[in-house]
C-alpha atoms as a PDB file:
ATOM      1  CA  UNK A   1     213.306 -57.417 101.995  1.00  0.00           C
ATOM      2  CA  UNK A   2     211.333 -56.265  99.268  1.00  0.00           C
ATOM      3  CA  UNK A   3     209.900 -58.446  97.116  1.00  0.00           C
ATOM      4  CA  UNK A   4     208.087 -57.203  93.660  1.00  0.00           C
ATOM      5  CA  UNK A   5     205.918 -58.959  91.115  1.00  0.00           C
ATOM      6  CA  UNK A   6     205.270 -57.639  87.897  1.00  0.00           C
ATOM      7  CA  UNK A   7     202.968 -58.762  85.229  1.00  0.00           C
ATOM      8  CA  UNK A   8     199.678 -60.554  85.765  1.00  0.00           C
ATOM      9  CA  UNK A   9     200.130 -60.307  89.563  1.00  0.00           C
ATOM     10  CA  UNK A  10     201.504 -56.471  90.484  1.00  0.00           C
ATOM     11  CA  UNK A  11     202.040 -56.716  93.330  1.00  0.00           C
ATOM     12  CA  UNK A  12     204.835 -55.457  95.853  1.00  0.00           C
ATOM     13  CA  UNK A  13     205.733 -56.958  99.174  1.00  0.00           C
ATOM     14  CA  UNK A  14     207.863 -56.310 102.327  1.00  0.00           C
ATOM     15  CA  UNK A  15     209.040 -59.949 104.147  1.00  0.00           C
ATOM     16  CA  UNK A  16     211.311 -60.416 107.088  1.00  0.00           C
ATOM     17  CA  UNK A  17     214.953 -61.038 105.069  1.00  0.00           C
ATOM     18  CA  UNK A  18     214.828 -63.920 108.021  1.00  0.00           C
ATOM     19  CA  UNK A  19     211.639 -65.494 106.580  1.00  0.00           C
ATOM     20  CA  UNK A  20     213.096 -64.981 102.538  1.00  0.00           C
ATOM     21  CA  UNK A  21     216.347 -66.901 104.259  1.00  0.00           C
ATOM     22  CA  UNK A  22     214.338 -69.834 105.650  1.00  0.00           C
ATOM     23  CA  UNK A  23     212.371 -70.594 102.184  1.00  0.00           C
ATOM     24  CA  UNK A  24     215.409 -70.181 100.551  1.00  0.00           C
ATOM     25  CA  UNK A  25     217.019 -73.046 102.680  1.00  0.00           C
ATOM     26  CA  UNK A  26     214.294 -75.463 102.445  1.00  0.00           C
ATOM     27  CA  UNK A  27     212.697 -75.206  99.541  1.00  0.00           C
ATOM     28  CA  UNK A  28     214.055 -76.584  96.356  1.00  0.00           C
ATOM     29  CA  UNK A  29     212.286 -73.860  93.981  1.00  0.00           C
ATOM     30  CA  UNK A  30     214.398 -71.274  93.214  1.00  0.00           C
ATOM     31  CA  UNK A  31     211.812 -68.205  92.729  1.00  0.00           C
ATOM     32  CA  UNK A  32     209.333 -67.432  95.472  1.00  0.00           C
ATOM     33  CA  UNK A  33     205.715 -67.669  94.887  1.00  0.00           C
ATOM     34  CA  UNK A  34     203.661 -64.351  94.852  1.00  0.00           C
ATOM     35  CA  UNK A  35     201.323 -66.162  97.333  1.00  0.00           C
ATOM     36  CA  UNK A  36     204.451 -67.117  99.692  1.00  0.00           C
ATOM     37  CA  UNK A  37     205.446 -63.531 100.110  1.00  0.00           C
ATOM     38  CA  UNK A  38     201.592 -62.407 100.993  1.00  0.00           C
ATOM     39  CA  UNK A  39     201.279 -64.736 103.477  1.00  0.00           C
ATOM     40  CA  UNK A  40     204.324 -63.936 105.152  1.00  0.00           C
ATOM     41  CA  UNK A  41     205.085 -60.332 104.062  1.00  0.00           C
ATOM     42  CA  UNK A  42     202.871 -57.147 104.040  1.00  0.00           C
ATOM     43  CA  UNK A  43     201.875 -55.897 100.721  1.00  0.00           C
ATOM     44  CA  UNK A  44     203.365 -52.635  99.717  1.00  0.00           C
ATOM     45  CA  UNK A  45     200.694 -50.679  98.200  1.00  0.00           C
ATOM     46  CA  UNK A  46     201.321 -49.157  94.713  1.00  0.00           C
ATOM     47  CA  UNK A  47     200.240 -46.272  92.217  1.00  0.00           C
ATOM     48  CA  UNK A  48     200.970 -47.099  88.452  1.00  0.00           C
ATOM     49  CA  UNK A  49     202.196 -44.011  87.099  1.00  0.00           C
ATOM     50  CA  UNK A  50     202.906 -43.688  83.470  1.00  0.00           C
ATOM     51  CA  UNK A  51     205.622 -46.227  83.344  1.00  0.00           C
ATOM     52  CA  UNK A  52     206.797 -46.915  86.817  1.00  0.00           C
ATOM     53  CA  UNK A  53     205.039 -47.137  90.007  1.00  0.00           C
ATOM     54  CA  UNK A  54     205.026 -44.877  93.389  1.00  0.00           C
ATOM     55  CA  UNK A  55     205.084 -47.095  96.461  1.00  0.00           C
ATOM     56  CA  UNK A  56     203.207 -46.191  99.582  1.00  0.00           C
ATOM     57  CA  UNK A  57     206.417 -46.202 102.191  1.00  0.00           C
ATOM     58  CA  UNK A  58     204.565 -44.443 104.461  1.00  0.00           C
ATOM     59  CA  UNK A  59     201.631 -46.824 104.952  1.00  0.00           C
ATOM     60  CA  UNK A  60     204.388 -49.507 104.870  1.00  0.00           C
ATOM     61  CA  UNK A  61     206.138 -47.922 108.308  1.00  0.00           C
ATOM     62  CA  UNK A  62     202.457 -47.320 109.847  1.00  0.00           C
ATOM     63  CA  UNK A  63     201.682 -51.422 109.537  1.00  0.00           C
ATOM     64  CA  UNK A  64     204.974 -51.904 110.672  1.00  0.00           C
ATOM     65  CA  UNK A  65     204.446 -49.730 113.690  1.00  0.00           C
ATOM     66  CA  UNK A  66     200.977 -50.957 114.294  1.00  0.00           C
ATOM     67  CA  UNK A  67     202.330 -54.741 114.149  1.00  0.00           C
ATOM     68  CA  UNK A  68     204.699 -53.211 116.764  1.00  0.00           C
ATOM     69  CA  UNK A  69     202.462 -51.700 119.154  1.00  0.00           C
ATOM     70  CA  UNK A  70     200.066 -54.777 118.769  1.00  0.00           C
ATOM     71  CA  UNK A  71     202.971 -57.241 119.863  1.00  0.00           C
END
């Protein structure tokens, strides 16, 4: 799942939809803290364009692969 904070943070992350599910269920906030999702997520990186951003899928797969390899 792919989580993305705007504002004062600006940040973007990918989290196991598992992990999202398991917060969801036990915690009695209903928006998840920036902090949450870098602990357990891995942060998407991002180019600010004029008015949107470009994300970095590519890097995104590599960590994911690496993570992979490295289990």
């Amino acid at each position: 799942m792919v989580i993305n904070y705007r504002g004062k943070v600006n940040r973007t992350f990918a989290v196991p939809a598992s992990a999202v599910l398991d917060y969801l269920n036990t915690q009695t906030r209903k928006s998840i803290p920036w902090q949450w999702a870098a602990l357990h997520g891995i942060e998407v990186e991002q180019h600010q364009l004029r008015v949107h951003c470009r994300y970095d899928v590519d890097g995104l797969l590599r960590k994911l692969e690496e993570m992979e390899d490295n289990a």
